[in-house]
N, C-alpha and C. Protein backbone atom coordinates (compact mmCIF):
# COMPACT_ATOMS: atom_id res chain seq x y z
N UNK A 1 -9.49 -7.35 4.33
CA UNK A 1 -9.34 -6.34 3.31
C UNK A 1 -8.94 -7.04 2.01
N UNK A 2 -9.66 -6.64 1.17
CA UNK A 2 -9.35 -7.13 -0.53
C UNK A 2 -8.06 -6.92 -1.24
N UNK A 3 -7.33 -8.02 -1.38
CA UNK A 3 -5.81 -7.76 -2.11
C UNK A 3 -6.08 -6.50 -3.40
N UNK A 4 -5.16 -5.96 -3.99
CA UNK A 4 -5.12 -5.49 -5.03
C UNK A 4 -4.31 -6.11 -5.78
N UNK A 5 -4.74 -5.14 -7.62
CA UNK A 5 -3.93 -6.08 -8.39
C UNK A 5 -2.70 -5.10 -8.39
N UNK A 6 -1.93 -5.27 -9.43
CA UNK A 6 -0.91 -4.46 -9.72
C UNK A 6 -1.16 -3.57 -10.21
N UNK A 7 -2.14 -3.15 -11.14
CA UNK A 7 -2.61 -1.81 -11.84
C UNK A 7 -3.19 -1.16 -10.47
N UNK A 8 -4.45 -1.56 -9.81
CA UNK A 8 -4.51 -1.26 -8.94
C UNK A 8 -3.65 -0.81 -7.63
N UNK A 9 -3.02 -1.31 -7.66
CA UNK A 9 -1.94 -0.59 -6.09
C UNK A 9 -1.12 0.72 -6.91
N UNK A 10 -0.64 0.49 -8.11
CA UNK A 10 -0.23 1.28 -8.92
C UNK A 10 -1.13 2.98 -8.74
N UNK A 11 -2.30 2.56 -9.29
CA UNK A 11 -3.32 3.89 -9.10
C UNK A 11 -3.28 4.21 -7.45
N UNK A 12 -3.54 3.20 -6.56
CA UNK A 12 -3.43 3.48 -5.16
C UNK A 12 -2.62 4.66 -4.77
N UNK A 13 -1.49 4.33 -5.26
CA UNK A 13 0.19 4.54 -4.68
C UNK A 13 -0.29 6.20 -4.74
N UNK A 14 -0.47 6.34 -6.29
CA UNK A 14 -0.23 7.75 -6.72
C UNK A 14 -1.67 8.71 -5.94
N UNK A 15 -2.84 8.01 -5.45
CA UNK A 15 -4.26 8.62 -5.30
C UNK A 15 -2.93 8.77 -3.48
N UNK A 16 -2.66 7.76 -2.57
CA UNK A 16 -1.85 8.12 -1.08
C UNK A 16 -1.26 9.32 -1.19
N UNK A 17 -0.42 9.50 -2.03
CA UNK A 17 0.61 10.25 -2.45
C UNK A 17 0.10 11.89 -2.65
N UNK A 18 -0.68 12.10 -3.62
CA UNK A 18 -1.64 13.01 -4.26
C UNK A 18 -2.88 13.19 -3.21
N UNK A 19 -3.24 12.53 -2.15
CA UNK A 19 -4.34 12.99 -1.35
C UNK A 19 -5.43 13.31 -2.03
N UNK A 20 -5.93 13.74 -3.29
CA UNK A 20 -7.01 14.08 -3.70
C UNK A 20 -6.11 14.34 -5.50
N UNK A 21 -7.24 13.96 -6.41
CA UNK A 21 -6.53 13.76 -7.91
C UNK A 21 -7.54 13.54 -8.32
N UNK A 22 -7.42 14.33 -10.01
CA UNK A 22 -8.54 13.68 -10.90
C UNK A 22 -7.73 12.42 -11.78
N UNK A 23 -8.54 11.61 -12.64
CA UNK A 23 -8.06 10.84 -13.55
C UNK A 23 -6.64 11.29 -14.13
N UNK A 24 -6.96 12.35 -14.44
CA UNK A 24 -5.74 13.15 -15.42
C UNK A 24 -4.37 13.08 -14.54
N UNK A 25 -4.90 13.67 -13.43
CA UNK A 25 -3.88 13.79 -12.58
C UNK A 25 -2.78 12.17 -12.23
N UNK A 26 -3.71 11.28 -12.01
CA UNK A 26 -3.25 9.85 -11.85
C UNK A 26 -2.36 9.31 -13.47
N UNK A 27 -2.81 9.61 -14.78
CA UNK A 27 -2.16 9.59 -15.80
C UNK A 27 -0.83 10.16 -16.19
N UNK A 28 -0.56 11.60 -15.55
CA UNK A 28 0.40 12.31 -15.88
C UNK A 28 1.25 11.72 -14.84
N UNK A 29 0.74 11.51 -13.26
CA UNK A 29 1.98 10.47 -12.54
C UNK A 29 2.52 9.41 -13.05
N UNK A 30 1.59 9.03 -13.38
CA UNK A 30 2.01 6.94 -14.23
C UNK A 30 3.28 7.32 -15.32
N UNK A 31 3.54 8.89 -15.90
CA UNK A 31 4.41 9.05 -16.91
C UNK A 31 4.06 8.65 -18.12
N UNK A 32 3.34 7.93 -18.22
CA UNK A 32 2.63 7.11 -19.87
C UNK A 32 1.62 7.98 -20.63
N UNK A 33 1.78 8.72 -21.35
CA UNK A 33 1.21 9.36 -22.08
C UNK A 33 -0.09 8.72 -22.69
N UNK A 34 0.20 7.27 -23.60
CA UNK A 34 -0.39 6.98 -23.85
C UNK A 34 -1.56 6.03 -23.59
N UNK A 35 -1.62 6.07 -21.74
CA UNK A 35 -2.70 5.29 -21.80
C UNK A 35 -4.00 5.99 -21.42
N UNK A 36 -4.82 5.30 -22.12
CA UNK A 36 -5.83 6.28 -22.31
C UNK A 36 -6.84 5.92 -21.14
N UNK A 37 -7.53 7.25 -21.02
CA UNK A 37 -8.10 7.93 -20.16
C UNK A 37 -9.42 6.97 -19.73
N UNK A 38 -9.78 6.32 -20.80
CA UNK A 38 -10.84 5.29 -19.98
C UNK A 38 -10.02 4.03 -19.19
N UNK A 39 -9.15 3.52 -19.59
CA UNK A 39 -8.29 2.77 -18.85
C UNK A 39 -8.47 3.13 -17.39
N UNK A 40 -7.72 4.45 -17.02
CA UNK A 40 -7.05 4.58 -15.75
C UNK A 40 -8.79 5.00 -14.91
N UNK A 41 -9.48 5.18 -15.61
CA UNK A 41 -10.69 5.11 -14.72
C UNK A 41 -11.79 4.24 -14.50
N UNK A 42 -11.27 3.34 -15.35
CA UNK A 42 -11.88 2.26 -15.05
C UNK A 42 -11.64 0.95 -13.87
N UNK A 43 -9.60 1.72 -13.77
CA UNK A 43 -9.11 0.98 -12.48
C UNK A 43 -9.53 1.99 -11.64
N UNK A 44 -10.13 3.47 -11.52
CA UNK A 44 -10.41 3.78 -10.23
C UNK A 44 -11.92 3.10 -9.86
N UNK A 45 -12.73 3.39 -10.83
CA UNK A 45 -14.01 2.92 -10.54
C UNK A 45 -14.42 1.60 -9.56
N UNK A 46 -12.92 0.70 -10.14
CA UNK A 46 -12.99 -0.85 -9.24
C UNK A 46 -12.60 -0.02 -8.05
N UNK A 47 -11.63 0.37 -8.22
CA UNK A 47 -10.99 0.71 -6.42
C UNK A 47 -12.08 1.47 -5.77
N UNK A 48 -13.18 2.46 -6.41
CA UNK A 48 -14.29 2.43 -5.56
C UNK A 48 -15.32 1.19 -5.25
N UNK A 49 -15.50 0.48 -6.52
CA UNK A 49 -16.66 -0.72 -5.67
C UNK A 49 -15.76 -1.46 -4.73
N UNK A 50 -14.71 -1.58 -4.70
CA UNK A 50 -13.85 -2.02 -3.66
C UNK A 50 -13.62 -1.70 -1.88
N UNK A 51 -14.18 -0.05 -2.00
CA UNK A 51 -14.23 0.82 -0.95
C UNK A 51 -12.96 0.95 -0.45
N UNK A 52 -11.76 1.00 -1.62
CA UNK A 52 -10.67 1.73 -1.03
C UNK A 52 -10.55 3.26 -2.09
N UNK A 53 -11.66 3.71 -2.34
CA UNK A 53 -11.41 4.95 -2.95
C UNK A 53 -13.01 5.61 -2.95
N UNK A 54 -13.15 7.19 -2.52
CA UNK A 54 -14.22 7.77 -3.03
C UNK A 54 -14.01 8.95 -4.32
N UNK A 55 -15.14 9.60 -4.31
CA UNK A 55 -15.11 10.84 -5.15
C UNK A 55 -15.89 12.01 -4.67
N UNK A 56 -15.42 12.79 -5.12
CA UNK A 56 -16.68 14.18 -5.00
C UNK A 56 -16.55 14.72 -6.60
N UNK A 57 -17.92 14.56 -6.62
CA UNK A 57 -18.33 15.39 -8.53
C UNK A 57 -18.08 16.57 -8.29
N UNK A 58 -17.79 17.12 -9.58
CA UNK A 58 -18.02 18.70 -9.79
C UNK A 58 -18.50 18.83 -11.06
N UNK A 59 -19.61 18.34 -11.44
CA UNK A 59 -20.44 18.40 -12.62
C UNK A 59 -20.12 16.96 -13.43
N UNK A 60 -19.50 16.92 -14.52
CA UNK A 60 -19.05 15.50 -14.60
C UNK A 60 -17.51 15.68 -14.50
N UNK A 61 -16.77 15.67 -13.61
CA UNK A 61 -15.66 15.86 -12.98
C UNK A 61 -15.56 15.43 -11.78
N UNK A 62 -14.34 14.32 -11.38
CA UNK A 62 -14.50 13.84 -9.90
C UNK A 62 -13.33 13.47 -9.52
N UNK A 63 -13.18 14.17 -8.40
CA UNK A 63 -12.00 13.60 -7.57
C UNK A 63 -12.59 13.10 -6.90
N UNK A 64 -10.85 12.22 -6.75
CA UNK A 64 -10.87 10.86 -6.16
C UNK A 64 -9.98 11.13 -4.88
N UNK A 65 -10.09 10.45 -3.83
CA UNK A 65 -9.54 10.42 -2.55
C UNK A 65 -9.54 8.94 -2.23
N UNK A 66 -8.24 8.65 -1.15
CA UNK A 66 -8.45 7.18 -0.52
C UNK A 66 -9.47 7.34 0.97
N UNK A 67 -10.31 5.85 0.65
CA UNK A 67 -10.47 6.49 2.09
C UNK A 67 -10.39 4.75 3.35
N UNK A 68 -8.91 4.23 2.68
CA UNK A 68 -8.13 3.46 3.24
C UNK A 68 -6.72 3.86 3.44
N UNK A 69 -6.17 4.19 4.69
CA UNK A 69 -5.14 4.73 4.80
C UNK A 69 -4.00 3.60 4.37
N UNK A 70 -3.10 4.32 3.62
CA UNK A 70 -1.94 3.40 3.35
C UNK A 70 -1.35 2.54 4.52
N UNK A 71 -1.15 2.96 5.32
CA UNK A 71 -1.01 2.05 6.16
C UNK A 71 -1.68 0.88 7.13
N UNK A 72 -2.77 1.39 6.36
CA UNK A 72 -4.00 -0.13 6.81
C UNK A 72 -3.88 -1.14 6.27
N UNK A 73 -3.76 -0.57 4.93
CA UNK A 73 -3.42 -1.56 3.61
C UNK A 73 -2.09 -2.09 3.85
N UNK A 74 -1.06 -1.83 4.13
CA UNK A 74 0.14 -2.01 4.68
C UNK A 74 0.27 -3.49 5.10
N UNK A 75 -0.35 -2.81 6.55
CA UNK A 75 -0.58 -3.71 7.72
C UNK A 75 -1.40 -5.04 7.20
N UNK A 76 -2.49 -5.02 6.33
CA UNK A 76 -2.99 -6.00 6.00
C UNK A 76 -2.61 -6.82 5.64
N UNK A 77 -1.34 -6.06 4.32
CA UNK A 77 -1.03 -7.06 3.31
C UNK A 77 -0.22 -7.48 3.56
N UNK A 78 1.02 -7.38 4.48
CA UNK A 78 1.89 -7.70 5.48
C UNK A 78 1.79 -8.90 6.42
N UNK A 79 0.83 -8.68 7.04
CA UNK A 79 0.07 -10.12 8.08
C UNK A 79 -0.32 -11.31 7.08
N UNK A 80 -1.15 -10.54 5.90
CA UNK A 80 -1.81 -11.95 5.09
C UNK A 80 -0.67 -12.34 4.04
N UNK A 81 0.58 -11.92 4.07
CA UNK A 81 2.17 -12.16 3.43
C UNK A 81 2.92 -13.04 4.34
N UNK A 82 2.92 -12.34 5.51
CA UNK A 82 3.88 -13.39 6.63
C UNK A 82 3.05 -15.03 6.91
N UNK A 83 1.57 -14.63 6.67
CA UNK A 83 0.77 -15.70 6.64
C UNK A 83 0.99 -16.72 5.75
N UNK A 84 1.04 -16.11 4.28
CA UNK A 84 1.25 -17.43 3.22
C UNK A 84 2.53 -17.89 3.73
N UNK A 85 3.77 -17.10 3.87
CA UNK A 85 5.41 -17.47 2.96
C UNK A 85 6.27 -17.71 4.58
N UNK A 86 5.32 -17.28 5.78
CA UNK A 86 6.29 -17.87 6.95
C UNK A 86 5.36 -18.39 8.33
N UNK A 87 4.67 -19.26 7.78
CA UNK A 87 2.91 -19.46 8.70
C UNK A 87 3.04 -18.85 10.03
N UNK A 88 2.37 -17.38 9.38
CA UNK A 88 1.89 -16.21 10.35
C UNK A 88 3.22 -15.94 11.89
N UNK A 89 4.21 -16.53 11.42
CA UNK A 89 5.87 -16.18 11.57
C UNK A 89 6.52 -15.17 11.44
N UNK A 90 6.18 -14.01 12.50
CA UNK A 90 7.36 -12.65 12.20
C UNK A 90 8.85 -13.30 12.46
N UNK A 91 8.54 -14.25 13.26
CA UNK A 91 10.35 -14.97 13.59
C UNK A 91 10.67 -15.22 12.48
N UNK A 92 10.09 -16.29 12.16
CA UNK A 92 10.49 -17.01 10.50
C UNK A 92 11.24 -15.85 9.52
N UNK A 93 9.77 -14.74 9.61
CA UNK A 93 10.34 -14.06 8.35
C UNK A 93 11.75 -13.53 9.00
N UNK A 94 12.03 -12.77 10.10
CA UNK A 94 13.48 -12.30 9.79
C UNK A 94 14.49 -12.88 10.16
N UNK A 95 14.10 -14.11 10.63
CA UNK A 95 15.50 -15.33 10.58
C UNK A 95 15.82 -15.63 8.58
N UNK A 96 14.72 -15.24 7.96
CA UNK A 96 14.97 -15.39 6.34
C UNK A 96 15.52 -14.38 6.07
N UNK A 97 15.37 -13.65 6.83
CA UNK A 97 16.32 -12.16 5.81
C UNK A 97 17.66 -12.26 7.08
N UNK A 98 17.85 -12.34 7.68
CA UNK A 98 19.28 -12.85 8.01
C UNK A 98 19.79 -14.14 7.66
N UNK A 99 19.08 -14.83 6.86
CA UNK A 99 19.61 -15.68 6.54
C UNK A 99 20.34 -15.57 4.63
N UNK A 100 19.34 -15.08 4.65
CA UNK A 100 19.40 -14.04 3.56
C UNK A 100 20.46 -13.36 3.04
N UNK A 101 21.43 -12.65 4.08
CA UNK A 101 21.72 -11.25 4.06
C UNK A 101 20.96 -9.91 4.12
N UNK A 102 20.07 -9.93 4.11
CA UNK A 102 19.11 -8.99 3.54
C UNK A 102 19.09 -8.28 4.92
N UNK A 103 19.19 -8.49 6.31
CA UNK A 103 19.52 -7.23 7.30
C UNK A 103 20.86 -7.91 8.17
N UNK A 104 21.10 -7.02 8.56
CA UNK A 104 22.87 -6.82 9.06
C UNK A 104 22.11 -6.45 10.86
N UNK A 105 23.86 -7.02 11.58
CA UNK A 105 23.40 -6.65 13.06
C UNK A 105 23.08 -5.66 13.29
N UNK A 106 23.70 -4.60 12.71
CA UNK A 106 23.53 -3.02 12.99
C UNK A 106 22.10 -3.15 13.17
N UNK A 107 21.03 -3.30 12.08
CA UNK A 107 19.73 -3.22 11.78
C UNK A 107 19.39 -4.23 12.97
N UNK A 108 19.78 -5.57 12.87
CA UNK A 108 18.94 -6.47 14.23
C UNK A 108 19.18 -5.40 15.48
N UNK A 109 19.81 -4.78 15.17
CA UNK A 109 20.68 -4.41 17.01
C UNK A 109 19.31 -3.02 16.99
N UNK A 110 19.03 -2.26 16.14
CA UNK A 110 18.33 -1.41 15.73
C UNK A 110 16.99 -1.76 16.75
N UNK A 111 16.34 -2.76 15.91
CA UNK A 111 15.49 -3.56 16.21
C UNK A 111 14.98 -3.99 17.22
N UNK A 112 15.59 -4.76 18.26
CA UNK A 112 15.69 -5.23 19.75
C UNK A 112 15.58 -3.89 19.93
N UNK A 113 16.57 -2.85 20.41
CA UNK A 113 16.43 -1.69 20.73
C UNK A 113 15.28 -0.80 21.00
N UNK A 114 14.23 -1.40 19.69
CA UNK A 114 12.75 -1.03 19.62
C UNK A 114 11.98 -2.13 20.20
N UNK A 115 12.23 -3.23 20.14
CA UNK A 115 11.32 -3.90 21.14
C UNK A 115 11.29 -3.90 22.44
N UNK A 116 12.74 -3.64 23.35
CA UNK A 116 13.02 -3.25 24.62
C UNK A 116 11.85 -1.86 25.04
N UNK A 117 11.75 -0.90 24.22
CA UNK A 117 11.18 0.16 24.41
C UNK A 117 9.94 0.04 24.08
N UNK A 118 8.98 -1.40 24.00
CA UNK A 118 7.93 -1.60 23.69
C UNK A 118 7.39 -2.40 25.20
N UNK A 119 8.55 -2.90 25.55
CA UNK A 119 8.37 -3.81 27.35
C UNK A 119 7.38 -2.71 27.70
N UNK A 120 6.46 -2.97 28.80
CA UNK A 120 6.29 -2.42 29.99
C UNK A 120 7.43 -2.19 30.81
N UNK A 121 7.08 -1.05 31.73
CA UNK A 121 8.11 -0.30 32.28
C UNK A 121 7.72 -0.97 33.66
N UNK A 122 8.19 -1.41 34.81
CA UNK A 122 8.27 -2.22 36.47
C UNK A 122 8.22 -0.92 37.58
């Protein structure tokens, strides 16, 4: 699956969120008044040749829908993340965030808890 940029995940976020949106609609989320209207459709247009976004016309009017679930994208960008920064290391990565500080036993203890309940059952 094709990384996005930052404008892009940006428009993403709000098209997951919104389930179905016109341009306008994606503008008034962003809060920025002033960016203009060919801008923000010109980042949807990529996110369609991309095939993480469609449309349905309604004359020259089109909503937009994802039709990559956020959590595909998730999952992707997650694996090809742990890939660069902990070579393809889920250990690595959260021996770094306890090393970190960044999760507490409570949370490890959390954790195990969910992997026990992932065992097969005997």
């Amino acid at each position: 699956m094709q990384a996005l940029t930052k404008a892009e995940e940006q428009v993403m976020q709000i098209i997951w969120e919104q389930e179905r949106c016109l341009v306008r609609d994606i503008i008034e989320a962003l809060g920025d008044p002033d960016i203009p209207h060919s801008t923000v459709s010109s980042v949807v247009r990529i996110l369609e040749k991309k095939g993480f976004v469609g449309h349905k016309a309604y004359g020259k009017t089109h909503e937009y829908f994802a039709l990559i679930a956020k959590e595909d994208y998730t999952k992707s960008g997650l694996k090809q993340w742990i890939g660069n920064y902990f070579n393809g290391s889920p250990k690595q990565l959260v021996s770094f965030l306890v090393e970190e500080n960044q999760i507490n036993l409570k949370d490890l203890n959390q954790l195990m808890k969910q992997l026990e309940q992932l065992k097969p059952k005997k």
